[in-house]
PDB file of N, CA and C in Angstrom:
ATOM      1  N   UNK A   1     -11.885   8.542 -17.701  1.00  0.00           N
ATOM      2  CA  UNK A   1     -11.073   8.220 -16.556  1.00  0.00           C
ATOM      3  C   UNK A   1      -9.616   8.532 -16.877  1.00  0.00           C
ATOM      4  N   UNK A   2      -9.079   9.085 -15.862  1.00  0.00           N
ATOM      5  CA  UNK A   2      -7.459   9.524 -15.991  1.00  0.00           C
ATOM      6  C   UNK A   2      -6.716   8.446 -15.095  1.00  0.00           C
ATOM      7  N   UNK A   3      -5.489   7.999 -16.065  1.00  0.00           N
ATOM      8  CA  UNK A   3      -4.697   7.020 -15.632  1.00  0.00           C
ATOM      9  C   UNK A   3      -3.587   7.518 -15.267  1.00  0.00           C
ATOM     10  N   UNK A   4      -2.531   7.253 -14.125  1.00  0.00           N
ATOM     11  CA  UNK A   4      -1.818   7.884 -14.000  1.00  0.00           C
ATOM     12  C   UNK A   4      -0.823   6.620 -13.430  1.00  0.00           C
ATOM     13  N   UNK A   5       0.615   6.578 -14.211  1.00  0.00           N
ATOM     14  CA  UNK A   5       1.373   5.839 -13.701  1.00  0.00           C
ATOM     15  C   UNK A   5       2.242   5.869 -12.595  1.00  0.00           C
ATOM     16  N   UNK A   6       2.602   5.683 -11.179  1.00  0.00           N
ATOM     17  CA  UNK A   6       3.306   6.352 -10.265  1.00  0.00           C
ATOM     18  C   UNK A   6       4.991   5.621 -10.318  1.00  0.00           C
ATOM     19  N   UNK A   7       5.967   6.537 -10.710  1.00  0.00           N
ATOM     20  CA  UNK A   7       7.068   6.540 -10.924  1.00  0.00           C
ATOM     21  C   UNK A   7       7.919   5.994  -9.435  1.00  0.00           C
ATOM     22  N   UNK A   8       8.981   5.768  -9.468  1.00  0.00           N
ATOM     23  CA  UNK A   8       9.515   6.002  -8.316  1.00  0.00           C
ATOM     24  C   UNK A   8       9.953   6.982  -7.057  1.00  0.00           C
ATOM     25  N   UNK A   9       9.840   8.085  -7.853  1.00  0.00           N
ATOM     26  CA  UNK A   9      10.112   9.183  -7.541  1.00  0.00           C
ATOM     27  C   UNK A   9       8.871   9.847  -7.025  1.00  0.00           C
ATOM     28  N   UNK A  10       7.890   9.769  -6.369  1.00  0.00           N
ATOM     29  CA  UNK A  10       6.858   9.751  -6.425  1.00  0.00           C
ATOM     30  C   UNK A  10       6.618   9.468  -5.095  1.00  0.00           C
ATOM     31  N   UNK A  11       5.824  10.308  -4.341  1.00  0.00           N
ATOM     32  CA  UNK A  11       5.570   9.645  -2.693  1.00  0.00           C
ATOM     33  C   UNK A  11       4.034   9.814  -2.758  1.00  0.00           C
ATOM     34  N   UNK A  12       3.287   9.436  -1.478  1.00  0.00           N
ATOM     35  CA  UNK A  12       2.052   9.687  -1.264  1.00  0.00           C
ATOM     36  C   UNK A  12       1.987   9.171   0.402  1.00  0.00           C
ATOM     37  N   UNK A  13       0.624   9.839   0.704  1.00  0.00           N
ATOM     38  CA  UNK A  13       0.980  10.211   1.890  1.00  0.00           C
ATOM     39  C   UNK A  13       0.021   9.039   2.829  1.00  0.00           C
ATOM     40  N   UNK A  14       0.540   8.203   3.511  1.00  0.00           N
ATOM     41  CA  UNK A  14       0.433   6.912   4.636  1.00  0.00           C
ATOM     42  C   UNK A  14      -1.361   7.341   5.243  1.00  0.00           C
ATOM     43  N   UNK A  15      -1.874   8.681   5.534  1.00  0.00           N
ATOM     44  CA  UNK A  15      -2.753   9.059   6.012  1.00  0.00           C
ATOM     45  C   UNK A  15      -4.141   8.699   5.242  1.00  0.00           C
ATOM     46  N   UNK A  16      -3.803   8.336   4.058  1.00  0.00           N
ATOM     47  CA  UNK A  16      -5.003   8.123   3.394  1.00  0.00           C
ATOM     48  C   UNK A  16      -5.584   6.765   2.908  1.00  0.00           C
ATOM     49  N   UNK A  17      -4.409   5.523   3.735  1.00  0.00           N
ATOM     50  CA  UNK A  17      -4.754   4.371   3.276  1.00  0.00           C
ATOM     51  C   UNK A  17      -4.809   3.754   4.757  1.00  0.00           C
ATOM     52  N   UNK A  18      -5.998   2.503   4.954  1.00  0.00           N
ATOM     53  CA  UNK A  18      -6.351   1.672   6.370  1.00  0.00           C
ATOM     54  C   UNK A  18      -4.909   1.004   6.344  1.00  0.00           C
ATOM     55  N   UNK A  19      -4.847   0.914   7.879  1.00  0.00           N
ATOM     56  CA  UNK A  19      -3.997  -0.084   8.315  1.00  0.00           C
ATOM     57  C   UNK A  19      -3.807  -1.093   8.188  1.00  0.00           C
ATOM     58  N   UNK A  20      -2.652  -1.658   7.366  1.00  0.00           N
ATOM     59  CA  UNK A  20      -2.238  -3.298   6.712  1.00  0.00           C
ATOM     60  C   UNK A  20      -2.093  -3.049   5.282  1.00  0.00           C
ATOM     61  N   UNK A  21      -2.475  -1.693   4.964  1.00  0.00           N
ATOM     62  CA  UNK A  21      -1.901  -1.400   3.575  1.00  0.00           C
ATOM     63  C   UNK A  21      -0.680  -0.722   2.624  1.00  0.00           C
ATOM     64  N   UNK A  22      -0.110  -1.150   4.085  1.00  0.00           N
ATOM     65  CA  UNK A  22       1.632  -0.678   3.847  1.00  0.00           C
ATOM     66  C   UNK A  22       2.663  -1.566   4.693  1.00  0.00           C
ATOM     67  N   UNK A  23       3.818  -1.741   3.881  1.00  0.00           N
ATOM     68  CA  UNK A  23       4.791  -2.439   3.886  1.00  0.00           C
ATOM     69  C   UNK A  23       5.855  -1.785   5.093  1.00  0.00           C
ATOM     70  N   UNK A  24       6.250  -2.152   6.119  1.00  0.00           N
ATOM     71  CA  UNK A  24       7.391  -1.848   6.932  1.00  0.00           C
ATOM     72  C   UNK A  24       8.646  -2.394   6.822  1.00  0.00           C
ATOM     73  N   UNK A  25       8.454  -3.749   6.666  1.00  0.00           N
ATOM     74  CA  UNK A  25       9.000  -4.706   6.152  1.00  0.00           C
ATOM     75  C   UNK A  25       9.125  -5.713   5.464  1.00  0.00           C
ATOM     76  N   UNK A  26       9.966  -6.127   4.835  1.00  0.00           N
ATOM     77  CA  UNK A  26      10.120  -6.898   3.862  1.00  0.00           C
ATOM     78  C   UNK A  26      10.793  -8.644   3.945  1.00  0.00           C
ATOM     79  N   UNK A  27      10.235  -9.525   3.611  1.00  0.00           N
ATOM     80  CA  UNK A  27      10.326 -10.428   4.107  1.00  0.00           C
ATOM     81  C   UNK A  27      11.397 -11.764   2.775  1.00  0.00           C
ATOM     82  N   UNK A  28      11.883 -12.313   3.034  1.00  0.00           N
ATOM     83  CA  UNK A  28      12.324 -13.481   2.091  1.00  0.00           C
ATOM     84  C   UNK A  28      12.395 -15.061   2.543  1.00  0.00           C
ATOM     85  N   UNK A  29      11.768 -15.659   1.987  1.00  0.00           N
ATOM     86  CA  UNK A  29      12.059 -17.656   2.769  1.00  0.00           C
ATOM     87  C   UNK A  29      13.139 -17.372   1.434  1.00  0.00           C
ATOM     88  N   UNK A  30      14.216 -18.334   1.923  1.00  0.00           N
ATOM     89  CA  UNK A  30      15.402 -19.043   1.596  1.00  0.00           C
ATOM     90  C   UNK A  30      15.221 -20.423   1.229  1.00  0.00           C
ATOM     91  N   UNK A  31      14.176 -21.451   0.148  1.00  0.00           N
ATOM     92  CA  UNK A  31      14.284 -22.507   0.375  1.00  0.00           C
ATOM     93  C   UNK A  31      15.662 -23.544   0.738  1.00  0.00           C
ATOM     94  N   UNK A  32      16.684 -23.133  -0.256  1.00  0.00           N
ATOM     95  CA  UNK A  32      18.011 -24.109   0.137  1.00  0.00           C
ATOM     96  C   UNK A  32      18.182 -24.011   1.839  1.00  0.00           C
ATOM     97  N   UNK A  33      17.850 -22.769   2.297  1.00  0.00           N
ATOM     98  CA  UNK A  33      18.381 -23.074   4.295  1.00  0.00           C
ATOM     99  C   UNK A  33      17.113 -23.522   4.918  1.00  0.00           C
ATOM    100  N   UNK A  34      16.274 -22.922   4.338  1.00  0.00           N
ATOM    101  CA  UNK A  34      14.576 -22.646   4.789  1.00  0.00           C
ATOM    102  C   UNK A  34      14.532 -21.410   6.118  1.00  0.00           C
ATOM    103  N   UNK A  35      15.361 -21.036   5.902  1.00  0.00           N
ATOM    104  CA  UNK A  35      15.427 -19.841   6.998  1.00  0.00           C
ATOM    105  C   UNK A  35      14.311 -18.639   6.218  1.00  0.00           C
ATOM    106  N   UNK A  36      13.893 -17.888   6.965  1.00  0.00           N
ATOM    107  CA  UNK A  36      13.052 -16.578   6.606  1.00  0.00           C
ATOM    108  C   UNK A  36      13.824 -15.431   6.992  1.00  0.00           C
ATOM    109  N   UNK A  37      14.205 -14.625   6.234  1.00  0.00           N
ATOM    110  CA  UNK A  37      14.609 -13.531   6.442  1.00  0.00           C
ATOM    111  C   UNK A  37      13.930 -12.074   6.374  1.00  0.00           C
ATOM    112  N   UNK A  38      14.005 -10.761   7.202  1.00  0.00           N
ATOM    113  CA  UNK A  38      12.851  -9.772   7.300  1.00  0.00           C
ATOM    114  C   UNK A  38      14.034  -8.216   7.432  1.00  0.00           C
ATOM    115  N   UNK A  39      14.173  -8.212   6.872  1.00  0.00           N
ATOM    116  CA  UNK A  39      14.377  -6.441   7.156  1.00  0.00           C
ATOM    117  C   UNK A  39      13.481  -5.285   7.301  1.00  0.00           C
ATOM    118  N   UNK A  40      13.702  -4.137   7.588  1.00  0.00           N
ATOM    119  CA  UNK A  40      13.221  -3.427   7.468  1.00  0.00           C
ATOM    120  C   UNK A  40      13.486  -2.577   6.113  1.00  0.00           C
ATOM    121  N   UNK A  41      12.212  -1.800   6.179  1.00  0.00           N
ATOM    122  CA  UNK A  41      12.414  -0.747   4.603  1.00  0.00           C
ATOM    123  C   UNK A  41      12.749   0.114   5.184  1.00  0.00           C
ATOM    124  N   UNK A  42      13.930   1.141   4.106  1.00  0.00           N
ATOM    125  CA  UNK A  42      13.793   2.346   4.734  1.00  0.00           C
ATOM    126  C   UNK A  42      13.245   3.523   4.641  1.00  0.00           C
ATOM    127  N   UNK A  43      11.989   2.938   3.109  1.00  0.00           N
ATOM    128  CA  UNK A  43      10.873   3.592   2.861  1.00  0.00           C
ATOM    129  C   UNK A  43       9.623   2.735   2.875  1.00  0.00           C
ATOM    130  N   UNK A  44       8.603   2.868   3.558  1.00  0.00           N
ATOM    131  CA  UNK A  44       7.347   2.271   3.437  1.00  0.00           C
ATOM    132  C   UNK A  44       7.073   1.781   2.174  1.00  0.00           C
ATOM    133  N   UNK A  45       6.413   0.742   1.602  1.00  0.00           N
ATOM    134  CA  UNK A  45       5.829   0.717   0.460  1.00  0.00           C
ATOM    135  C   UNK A  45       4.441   0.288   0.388  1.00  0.00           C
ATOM    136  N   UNK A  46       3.769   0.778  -0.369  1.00  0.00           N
ATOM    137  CA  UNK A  46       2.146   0.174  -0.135  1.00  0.00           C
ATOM    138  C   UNK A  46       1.752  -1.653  -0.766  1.00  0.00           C
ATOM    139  N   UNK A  47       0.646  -2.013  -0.174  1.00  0.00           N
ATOM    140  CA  UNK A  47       0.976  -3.406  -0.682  1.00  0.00           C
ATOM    141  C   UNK A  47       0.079  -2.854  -2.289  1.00  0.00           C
ATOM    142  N   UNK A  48       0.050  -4.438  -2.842  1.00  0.00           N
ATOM    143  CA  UNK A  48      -0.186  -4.483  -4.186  1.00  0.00           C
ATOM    144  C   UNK A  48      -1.573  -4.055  -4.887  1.00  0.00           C
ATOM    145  N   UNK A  49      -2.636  -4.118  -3.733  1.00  0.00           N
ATOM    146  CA  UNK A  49      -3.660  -4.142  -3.985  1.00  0.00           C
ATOM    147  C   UNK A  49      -4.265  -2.281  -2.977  1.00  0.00           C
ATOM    148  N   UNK A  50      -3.496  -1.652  -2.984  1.00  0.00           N
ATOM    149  CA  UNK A  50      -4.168  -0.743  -1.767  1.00  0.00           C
ATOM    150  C   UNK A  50      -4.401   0.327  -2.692  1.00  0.00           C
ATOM    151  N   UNK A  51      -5.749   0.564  -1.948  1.00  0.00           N
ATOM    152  CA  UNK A  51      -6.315   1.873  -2.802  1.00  0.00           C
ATOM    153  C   UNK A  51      -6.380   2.900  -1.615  1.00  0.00           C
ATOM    154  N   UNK A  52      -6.040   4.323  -1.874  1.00  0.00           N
ATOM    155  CA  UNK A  52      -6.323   5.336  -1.114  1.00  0.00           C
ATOM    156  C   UNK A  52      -7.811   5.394  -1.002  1.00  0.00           C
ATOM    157  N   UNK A  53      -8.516   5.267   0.585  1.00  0.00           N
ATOM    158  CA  UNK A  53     -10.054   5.273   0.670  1.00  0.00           C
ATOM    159  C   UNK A  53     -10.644   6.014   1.863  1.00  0.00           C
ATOM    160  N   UNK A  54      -9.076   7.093   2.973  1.00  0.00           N
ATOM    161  CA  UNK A  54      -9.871   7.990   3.745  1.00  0.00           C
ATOM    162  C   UNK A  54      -9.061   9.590   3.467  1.00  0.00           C
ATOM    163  N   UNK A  55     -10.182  10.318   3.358  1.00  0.00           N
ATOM    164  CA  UNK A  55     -10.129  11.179   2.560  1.00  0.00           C
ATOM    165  C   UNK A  55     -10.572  12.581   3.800  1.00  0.00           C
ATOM    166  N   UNK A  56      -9.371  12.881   4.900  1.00  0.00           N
ATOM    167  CA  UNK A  56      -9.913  14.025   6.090  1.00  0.00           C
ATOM    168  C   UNK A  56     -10.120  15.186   5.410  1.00  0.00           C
ATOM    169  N   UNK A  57     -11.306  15.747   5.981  1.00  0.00           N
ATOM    170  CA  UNK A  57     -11.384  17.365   5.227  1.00  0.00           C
ATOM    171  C   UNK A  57     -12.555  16.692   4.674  1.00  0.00           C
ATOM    172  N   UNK A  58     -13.064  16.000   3.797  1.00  0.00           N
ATOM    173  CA  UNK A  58     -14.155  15.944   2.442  1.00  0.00           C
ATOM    174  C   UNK A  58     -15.055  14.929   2.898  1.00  0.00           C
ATOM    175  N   UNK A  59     -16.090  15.192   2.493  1.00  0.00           N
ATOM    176  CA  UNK A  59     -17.409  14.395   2.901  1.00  0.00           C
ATOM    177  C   UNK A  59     -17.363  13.177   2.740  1.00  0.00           C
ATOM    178  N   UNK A  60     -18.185  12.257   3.884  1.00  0.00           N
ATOM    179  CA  UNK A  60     -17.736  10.987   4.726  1.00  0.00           C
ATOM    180  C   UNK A  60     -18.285  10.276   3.421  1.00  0.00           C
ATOM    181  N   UNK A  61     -18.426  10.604   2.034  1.00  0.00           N
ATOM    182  CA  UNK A  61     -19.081   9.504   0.903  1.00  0.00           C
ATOM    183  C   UNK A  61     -17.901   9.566   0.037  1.00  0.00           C
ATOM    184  N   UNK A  62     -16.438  10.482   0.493  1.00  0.00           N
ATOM    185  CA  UNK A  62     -15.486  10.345  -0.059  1.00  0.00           C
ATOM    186  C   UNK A  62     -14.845   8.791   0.363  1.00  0.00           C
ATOM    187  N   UNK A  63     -15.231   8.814   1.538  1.00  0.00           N
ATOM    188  CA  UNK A  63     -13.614   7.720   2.239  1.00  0.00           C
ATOM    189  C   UNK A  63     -15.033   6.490   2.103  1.00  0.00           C
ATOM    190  N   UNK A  64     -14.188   5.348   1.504  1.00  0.00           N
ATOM    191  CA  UNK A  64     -14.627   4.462   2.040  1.00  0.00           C
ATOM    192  C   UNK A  64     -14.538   3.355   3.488  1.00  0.00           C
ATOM    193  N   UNK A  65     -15.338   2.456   3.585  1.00  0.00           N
ATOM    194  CA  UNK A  65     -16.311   1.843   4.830  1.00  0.00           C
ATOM    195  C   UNK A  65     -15.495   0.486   4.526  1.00  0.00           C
ATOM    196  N   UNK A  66     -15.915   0.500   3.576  1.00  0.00           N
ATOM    197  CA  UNK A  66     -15.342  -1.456   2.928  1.00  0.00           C
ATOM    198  C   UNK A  66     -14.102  -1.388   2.209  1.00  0.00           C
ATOM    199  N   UNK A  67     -13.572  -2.605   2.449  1.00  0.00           N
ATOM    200  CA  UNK A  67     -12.326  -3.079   1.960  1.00  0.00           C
ATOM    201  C   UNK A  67     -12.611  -2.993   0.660  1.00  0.00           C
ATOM    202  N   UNK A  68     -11.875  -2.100  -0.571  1.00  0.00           N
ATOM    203  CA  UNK A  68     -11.920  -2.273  -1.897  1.00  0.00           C
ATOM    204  C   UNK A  68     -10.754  -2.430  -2.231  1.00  0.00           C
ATOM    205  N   UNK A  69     -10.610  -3.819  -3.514  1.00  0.00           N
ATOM    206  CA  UNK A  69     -10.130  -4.259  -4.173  1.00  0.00           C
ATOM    207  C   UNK A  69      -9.440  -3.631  -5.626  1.00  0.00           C
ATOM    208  N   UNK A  70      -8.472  -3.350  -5.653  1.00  0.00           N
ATOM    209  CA  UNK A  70      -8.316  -2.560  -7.129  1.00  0.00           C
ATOM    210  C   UNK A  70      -8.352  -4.089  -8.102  1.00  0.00           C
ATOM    211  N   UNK A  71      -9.066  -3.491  -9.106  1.00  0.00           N
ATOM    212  CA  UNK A  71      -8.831  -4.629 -10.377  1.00  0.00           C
ATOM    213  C   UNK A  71      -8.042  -4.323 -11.189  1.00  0.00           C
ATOM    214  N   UNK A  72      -7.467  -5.459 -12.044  1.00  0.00           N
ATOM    215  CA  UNK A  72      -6.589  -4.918 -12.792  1.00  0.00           C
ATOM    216  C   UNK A  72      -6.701  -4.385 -14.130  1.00  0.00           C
ATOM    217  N   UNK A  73      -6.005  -3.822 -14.666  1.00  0.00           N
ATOM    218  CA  UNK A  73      -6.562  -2.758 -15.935  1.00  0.00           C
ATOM    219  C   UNK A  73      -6.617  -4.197 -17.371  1.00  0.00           C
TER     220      UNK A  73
END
């Protein structure tokens, strides 16, 4: 298996991961006010757990059906 670390510098492309597996915005609670605060990104980021699982062009046993979980190394 090839491991590959993704740098910052580094993009990948929104088309290949289900919807809810990317970040638009970014959120903070404030306990001292208790206010919540939300900006926007001005780059997407993927959440923590998202694996690339649809795969257009390549046979439908490429993309997955079910929600998969990355584990951790």
């Amino acid at each position: 298996m090839v491991r590959c670390i993704l740098r910052y510098h580094y993009a990948v492309c929104e088309r290949h991961f289900k919807d809810g597996e990317e970040l638009y915005r970014i959120t903070f609670y404030n306990e001292s006010t208790g206010e919540t605060l939300s900006a926007p990104l001005k780059t997407p980021r993927l959440k923590e757990n998202a694996v690339p699982s649809i795969f257009l062009g390549c046979p439908t046993y490429f993309s997955s059906s079910t929600s998969s979980i990355r584990e951790s190394p």
